[in-house]
PDB file of N, CA and C in Angstrom:
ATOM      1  N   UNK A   1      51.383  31.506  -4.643  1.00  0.00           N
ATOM      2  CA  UNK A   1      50.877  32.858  -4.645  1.00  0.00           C
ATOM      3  C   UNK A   1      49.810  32.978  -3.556  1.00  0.00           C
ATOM      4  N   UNK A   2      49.450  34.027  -2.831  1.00  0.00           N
ATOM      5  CA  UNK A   2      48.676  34.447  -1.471  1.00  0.00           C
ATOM      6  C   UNK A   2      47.266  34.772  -2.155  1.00  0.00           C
ATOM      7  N   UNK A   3      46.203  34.391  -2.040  1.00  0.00           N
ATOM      8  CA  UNK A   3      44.935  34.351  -2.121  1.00  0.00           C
ATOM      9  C   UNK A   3      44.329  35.503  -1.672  1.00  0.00           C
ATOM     10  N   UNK A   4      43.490  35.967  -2.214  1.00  0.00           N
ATOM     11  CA  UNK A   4      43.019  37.293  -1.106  1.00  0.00           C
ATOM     12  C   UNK A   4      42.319  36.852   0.076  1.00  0.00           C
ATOM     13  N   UNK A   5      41.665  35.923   0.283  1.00  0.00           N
ATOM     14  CA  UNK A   5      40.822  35.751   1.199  1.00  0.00           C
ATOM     15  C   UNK A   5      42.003  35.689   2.426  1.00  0.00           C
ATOM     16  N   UNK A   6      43.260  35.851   2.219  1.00  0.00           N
ATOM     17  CA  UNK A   6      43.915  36.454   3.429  1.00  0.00           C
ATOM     18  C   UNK A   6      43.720  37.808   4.129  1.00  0.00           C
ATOM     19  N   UNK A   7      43.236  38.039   3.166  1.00  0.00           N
ATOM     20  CA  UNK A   7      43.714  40.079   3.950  1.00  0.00           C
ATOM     21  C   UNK A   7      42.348  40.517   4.236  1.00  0.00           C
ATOM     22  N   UNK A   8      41.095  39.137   4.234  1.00  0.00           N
ATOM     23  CA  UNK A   8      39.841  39.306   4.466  1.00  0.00           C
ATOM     24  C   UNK A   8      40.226  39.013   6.650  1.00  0.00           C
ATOM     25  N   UNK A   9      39.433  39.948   7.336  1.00  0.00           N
ATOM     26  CA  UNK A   9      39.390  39.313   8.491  1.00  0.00           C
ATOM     27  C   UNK A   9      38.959  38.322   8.570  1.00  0.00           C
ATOM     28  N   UNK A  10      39.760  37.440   9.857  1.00  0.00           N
ATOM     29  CA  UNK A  10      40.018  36.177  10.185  1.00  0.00           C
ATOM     30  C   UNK A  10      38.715  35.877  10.578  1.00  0.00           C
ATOM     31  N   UNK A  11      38.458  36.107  11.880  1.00  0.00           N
ATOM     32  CA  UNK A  11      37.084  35.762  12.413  1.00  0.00           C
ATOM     33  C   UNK A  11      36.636  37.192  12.922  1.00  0.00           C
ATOM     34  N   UNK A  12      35.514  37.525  13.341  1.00  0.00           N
ATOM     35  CA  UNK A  12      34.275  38.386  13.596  1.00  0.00           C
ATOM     36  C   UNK A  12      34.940  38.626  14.696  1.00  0.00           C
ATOM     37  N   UNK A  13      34.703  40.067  15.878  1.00  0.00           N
ATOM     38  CA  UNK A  13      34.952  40.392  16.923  1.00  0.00           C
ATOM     39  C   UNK A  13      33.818  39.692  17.765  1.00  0.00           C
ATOM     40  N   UNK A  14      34.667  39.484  19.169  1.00  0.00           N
ATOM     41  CA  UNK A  14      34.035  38.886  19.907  1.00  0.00           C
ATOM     42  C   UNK A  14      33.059  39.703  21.065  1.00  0.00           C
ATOM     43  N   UNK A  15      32.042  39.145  21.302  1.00  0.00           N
ATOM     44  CA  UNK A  15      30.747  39.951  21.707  1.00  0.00           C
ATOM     45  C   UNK A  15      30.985  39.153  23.621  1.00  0.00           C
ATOM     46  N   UNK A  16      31.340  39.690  24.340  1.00  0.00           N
ATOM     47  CA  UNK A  16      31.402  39.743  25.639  1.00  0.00           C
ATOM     48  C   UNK A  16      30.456  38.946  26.093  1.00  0.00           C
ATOM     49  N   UNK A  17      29.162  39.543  25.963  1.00  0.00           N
ATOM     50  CA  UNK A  17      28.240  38.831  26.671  1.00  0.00           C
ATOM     51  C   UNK A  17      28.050  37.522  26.292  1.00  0.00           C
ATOM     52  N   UNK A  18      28.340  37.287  24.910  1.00  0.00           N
ATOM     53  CA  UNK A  18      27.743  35.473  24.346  1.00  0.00           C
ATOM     54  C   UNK A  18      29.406  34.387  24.108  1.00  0.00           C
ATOM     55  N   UNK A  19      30.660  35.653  24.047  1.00  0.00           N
ATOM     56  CA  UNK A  19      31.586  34.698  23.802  1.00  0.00           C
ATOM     57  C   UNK A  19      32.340  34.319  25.420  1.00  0.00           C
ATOM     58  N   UNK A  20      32.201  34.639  26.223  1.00  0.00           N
ATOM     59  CA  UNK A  20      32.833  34.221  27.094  1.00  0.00           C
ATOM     60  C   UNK A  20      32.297  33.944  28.222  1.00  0.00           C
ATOM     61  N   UNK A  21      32.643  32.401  28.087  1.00  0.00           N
ATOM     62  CA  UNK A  21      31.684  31.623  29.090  1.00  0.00           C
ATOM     63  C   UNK A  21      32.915  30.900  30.190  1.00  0.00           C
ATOM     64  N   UNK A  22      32.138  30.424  31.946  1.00  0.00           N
ATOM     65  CA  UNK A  22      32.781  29.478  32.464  1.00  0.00           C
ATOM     66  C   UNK A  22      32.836  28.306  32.183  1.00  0.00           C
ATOM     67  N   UNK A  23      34.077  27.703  31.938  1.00  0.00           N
ATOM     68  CA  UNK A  23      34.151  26.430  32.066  1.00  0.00           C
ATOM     69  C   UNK A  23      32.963  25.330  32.201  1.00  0.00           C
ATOM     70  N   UNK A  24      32.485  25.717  33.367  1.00  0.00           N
ATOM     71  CA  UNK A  24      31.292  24.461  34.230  1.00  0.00           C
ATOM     72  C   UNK A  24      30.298  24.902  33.103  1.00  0.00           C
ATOM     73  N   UNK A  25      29.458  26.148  32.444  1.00  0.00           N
ATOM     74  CA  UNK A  25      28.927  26.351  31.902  1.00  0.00           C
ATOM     75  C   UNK A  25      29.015  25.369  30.004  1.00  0.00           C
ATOM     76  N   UNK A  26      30.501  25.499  30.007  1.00  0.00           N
ATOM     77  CA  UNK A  26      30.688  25.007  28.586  1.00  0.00           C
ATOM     78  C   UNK A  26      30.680  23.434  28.997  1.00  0.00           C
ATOM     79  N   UNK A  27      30.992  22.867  29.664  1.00  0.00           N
ATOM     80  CA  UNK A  27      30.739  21.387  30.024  1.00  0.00           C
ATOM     81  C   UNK A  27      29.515  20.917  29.837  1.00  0.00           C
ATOM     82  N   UNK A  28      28.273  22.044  30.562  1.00  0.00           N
ATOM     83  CA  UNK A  28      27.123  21.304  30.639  1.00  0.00           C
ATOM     84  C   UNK A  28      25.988  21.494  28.817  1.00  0.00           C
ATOM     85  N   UNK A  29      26.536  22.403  28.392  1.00  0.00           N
ATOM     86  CA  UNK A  29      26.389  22.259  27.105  1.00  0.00           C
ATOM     87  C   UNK A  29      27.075  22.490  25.841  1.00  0.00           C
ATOM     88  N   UNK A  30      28.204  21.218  26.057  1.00  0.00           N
ATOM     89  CA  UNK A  30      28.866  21.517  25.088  1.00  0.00           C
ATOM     90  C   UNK A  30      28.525  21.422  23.266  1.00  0.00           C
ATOM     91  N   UNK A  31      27.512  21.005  22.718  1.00  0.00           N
ATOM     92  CA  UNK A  31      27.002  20.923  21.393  1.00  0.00           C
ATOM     93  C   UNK A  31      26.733  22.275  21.271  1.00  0.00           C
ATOM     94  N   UNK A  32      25.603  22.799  22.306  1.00  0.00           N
ATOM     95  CA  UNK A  32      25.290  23.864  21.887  1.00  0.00           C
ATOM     96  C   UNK A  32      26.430  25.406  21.506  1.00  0.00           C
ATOM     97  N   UNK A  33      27.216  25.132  22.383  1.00  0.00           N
ATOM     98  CA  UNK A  33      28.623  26.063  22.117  1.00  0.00           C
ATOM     99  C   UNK A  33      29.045  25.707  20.858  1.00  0.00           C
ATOM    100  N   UNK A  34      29.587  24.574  20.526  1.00  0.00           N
ATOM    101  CA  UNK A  34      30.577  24.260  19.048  1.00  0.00           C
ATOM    102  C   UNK A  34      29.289  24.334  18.173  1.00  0.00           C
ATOM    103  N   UNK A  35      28.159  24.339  18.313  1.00  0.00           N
ATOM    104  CA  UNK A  35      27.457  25.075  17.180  1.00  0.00           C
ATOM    105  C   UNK A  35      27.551  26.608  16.666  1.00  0.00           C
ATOM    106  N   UNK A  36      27.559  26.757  18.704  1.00  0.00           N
ATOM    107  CA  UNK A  36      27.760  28.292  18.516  1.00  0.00           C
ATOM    108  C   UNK A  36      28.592  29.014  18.000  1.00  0.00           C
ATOM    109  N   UNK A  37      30.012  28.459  17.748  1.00  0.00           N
ATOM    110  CA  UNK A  37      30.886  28.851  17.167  1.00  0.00           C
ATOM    111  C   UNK A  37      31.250  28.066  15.448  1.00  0.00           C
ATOM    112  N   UNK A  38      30.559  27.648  14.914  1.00  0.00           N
ATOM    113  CA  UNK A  38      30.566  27.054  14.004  1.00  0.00           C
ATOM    114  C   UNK A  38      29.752  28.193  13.176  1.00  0.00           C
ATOM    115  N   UNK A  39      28.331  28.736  13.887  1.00  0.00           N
ATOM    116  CA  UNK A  39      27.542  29.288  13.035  1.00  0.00           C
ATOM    117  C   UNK A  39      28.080  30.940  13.204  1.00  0.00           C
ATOM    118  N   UNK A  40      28.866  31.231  14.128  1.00  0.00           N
ATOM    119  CA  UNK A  40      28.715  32.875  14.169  1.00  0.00           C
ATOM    120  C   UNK A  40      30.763  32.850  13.864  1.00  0.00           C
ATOM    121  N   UNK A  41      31.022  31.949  13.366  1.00  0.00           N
ATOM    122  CA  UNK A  41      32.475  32.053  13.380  1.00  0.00           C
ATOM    123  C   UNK A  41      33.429  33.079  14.205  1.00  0.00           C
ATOM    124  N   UNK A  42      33.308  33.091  15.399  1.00  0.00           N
ATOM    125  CA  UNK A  42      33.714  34.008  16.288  1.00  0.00           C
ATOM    126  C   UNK A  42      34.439  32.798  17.675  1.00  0.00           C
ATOM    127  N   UNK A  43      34.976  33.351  18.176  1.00  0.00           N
ATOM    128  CA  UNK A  43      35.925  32.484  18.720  1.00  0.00           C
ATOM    129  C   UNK A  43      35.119  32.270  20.476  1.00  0.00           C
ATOM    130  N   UNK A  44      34.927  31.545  21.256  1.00  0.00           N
ATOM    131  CA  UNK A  44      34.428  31.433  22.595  1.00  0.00           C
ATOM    132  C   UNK A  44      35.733  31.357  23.882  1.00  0.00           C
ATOM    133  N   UNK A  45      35.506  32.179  24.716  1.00  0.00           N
ATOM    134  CA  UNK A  45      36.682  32.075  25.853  1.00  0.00           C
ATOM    135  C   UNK A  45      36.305  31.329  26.893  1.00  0.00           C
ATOM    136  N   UNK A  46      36.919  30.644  27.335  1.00  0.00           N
ATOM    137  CA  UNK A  46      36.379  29.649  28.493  1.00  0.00           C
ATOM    138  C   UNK A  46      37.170  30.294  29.441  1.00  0.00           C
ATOM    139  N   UNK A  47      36.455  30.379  30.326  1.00  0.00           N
ATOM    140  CA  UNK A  47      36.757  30.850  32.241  1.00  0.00           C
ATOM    141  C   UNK A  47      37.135  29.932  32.545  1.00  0.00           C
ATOM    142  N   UNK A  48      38.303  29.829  33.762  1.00  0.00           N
ATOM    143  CA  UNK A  48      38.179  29.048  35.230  1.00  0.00           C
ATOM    144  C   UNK A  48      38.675  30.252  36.407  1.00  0.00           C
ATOM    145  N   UNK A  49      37.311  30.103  37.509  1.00  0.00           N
ATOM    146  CA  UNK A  49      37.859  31.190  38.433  1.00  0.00           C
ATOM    147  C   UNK A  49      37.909  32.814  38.140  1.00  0.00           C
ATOM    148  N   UNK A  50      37.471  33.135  36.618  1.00  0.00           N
ATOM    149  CA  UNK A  50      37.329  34.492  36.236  1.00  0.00           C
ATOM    150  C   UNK A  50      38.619  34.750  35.614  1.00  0.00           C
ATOM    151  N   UNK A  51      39.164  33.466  34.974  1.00  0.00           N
ATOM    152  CA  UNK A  51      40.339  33.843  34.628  1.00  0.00           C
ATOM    153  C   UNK A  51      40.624  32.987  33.448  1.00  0.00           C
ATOM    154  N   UNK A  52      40.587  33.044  31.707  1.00  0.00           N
ATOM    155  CA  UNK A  52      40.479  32.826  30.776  1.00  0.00           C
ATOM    156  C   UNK A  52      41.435  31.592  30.426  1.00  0.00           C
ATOM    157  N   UNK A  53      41.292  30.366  30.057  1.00  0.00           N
ATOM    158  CA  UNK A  53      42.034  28.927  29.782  1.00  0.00           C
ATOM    159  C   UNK A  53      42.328  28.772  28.875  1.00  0.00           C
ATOM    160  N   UNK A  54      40.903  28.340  28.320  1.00  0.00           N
ATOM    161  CA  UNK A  54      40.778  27.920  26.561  1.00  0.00           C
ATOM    162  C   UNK A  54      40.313  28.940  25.614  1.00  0.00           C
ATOM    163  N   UNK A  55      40.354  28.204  24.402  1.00  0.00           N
ATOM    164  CA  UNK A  55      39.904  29.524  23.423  1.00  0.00           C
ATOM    165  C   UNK A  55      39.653  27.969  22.589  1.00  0.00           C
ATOM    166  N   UNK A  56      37.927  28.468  22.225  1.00  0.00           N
ATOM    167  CA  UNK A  56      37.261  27.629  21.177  1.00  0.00           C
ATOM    168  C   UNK A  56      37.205  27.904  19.258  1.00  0.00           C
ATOM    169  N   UNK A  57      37.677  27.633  18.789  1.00  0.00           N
ATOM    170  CA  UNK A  57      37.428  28.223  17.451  1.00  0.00           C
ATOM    171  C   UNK A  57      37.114  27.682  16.296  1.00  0.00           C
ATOM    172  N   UNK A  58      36.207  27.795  15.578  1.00  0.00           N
ATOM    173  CA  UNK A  58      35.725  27.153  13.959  1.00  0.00           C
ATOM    174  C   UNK A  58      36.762  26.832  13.523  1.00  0.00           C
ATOM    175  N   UNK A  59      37.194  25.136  13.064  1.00  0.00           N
ATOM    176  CA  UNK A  59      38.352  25.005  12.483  1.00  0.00           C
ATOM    177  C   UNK A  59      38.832  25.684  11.014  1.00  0.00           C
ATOM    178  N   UNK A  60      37.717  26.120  10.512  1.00  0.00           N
ATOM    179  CA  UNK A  60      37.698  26.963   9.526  1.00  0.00           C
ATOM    180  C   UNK A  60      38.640  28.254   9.526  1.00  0.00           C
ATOM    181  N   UNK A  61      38.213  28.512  10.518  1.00  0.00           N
ATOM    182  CA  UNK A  61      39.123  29.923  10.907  1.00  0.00           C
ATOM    183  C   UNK A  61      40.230  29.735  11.472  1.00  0.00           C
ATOM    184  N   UNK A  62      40.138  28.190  12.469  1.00  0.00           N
ATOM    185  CA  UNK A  62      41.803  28.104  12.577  1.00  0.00           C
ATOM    186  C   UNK A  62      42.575  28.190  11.499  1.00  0.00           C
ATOM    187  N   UNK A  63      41.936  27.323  10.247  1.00  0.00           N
ATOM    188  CA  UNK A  63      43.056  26.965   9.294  1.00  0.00           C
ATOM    189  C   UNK A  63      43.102  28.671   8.635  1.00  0.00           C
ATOM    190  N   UNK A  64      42.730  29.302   8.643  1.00  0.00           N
ATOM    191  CA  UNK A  64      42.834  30.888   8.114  1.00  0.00           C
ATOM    192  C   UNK A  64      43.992  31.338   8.774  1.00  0.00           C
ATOM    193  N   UNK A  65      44.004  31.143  10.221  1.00  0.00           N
ATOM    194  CA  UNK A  65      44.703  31.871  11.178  1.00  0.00           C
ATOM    195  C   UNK A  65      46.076  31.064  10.822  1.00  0.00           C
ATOM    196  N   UNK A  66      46.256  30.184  11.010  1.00  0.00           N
ATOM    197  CA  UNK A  66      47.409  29.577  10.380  1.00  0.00           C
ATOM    198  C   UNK A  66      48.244  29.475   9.155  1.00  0.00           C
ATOM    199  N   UNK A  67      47.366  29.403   8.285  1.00  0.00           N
ATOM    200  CA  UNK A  67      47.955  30.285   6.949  1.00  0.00           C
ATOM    201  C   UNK A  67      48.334  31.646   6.838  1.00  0.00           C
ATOM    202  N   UNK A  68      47.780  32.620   7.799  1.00  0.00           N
ATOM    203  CA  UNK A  68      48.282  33.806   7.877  1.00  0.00           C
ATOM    204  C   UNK A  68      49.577  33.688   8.492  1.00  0.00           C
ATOM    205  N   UNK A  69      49.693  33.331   9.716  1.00  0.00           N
ATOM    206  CA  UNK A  69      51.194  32.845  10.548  1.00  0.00           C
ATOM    207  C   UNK A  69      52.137  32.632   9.519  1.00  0.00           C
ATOM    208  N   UNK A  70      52.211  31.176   8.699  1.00  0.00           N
ATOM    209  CA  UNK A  70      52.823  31.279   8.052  1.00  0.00           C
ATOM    210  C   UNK A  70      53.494  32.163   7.038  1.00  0.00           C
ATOM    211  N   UNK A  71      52.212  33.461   6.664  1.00  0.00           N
ATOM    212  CA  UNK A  71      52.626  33.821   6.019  1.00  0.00           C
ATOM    213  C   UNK A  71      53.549  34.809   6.029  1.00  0.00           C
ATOM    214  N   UNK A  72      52.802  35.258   7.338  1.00  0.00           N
ATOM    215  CA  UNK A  72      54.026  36.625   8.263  1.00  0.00           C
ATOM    216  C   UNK A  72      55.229  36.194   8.554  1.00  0.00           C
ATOM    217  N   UNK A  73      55.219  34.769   8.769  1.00  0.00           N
ATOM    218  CA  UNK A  73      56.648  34.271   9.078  1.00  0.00           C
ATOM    219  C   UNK A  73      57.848  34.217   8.256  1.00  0.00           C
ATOM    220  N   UNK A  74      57.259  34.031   6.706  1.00  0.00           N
ATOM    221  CA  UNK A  74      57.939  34.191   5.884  1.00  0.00           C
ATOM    222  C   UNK A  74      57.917  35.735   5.375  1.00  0.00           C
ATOM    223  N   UNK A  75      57.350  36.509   5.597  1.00  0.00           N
ATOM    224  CA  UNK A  75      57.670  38.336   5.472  1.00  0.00           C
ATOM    225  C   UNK A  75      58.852  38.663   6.320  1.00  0.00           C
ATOM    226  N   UNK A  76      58.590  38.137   7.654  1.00  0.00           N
ATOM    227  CA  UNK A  76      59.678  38.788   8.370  1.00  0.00           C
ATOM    228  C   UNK A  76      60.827  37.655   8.669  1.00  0.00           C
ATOM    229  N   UNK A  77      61.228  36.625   8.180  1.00  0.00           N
ATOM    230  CA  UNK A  77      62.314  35.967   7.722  1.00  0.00           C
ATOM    231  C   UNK A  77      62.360  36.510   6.423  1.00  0.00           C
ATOM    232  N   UNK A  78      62.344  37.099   5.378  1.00  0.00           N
ATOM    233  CA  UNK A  78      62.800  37.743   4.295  1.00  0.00           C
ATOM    234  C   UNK A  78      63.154  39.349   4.870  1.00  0.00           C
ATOM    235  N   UNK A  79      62.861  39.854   5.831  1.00  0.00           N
ATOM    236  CA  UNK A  79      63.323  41.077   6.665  1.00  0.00           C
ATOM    237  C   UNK A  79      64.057  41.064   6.638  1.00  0.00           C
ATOM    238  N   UNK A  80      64.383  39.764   7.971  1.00  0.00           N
ATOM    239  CA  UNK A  80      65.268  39.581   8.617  1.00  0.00           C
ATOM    240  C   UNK A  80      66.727  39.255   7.217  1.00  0.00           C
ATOM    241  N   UNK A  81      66.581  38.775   6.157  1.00  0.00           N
ATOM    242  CA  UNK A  81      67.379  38.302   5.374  1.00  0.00           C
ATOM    243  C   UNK A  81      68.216  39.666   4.675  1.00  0.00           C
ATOM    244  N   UNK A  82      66.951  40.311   4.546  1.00  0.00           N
ATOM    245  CA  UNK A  82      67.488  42.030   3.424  1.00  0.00           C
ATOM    246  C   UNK A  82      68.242  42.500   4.614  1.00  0.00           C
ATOM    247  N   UNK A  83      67.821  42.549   5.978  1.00  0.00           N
ATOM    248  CA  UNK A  83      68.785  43.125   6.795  1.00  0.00           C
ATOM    249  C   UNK A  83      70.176  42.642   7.364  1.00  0.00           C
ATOM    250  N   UNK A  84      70.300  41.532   7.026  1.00  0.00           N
ATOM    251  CA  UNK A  84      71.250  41.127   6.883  1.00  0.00           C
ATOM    252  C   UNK A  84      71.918  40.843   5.439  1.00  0.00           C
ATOM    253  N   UNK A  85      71.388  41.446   4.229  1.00  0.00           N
ATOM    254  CA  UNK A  85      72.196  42.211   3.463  1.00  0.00           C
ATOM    255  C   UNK A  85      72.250  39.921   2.592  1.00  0.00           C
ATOM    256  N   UNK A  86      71.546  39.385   2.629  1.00  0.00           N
ATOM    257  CA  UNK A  86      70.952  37.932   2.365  1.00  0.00           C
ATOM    258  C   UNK A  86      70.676  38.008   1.663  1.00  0.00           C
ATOM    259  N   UNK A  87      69.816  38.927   0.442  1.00  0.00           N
ATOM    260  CA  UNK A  87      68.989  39.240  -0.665  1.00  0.00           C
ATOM    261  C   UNK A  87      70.087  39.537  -1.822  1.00  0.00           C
ATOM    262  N   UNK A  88      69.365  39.307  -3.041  1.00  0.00           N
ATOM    263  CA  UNK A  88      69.591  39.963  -4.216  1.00  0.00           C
ATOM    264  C   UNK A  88      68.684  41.223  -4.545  1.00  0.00           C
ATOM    265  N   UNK A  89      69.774  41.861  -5.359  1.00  0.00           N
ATOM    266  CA  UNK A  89      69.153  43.556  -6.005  1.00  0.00           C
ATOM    267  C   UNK A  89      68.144  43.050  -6.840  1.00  0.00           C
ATOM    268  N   UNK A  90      67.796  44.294  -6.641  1.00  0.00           N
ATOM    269  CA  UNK A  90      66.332  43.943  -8.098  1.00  0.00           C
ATOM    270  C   UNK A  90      67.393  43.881  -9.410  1.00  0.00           C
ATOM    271  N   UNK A  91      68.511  44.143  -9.574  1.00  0.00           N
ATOM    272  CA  UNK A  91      68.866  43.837 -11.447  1.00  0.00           C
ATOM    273  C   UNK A  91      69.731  42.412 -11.199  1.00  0.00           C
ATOM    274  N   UNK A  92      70.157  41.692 -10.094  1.00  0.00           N
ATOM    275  CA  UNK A  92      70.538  40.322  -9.664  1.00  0.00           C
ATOM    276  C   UNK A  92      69.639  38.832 -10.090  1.00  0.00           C
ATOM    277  N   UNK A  93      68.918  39.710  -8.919  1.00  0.00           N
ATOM    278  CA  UNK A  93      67.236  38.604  -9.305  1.00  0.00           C
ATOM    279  C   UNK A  93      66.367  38.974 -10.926  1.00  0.00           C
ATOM    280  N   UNK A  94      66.282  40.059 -11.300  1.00  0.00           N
ATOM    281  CA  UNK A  94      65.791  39.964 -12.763  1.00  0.00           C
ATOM    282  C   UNK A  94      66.880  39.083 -13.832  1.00  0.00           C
ATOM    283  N   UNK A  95      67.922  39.163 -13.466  1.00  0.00           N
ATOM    284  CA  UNK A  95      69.078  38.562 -14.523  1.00  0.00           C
ATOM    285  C   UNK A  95      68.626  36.764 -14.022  1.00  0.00           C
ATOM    286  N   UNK A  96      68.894  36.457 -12.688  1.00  0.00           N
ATOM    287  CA  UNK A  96      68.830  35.177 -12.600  1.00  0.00           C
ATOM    288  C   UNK A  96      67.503  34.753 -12.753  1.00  0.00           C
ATOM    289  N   UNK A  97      66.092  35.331 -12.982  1.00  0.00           N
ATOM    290  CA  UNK A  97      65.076  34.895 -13.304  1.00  0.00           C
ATOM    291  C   UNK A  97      65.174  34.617 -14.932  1.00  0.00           C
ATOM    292  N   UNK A  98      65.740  35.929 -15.382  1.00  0.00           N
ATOM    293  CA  UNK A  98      65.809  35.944 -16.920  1.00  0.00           C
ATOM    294  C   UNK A  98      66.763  34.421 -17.395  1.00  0.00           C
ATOM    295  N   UNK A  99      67.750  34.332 -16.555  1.00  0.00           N
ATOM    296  CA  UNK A  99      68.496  33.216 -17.489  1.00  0.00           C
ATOM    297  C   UNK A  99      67.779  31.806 -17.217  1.00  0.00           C
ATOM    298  N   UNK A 100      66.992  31.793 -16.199  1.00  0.00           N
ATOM    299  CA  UNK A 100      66.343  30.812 -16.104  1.00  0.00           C
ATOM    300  C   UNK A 100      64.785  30.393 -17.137  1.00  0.00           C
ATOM    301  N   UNK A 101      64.362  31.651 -17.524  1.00  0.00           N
ATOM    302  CA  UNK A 101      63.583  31.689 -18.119  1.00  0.00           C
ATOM    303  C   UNK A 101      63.947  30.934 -19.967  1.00  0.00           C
ATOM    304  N   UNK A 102      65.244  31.620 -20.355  1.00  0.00           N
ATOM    305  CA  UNK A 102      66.175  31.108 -21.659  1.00  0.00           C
ATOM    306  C   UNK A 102      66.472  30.062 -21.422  1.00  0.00           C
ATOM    307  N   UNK A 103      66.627  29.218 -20.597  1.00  0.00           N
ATOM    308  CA  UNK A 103      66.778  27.637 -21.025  1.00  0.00           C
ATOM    309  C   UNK A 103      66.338  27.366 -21.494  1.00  0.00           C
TER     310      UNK A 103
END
């Protein structure tokens, strides 16, 4: 069963001026960044050249972001299934829940 703390946003919007840094910048202090993103759970963009590489993120929130994936994945593979006509009716699936239930 899906938890609510799914349908809570993932991580915080990201603030321009403090999340996106160059490269050479995140090298020369890197503690202070993975704090930085540890404590404001918001994700950091790393530059090279003015042009965005990496993406830093609280593993916390990765594992959020990933459980959501999964979860969409399985919404729209069950789409994809009803539209291809893959599914049982609602009085199909109530019968085969029900006889399973009488064992």
């Amino acid at each position: 069963m899906y938890h609510y703390r799914y349908f809570k946003p993932v991580m915080s919007n990201i603030r321009i001026h403090e999340d996106i840094r160059p490269l050479s910048e995140f090298r020369a202090g890197v503690a202070s960044f993975v704090k930085q993103v540890n404590e404001t759970k918001r994700p950091l963009i790393l530059t090279q050249r003015g042009r965005g590489v990496a993406v830093l993120v609280d593993v916390g929130e990765f594992q959020l972001m990933q459980e959501r994936l999964e979860i969409l994945e399985d919404i729209y593979r069950a789409e994809e299934e009803v539209t291809a006509g893959e599914c049982l009716g609602h009085e199909a699936a109530k019968a085969l829940i029900l006889s399973r239930i009488d064992r």
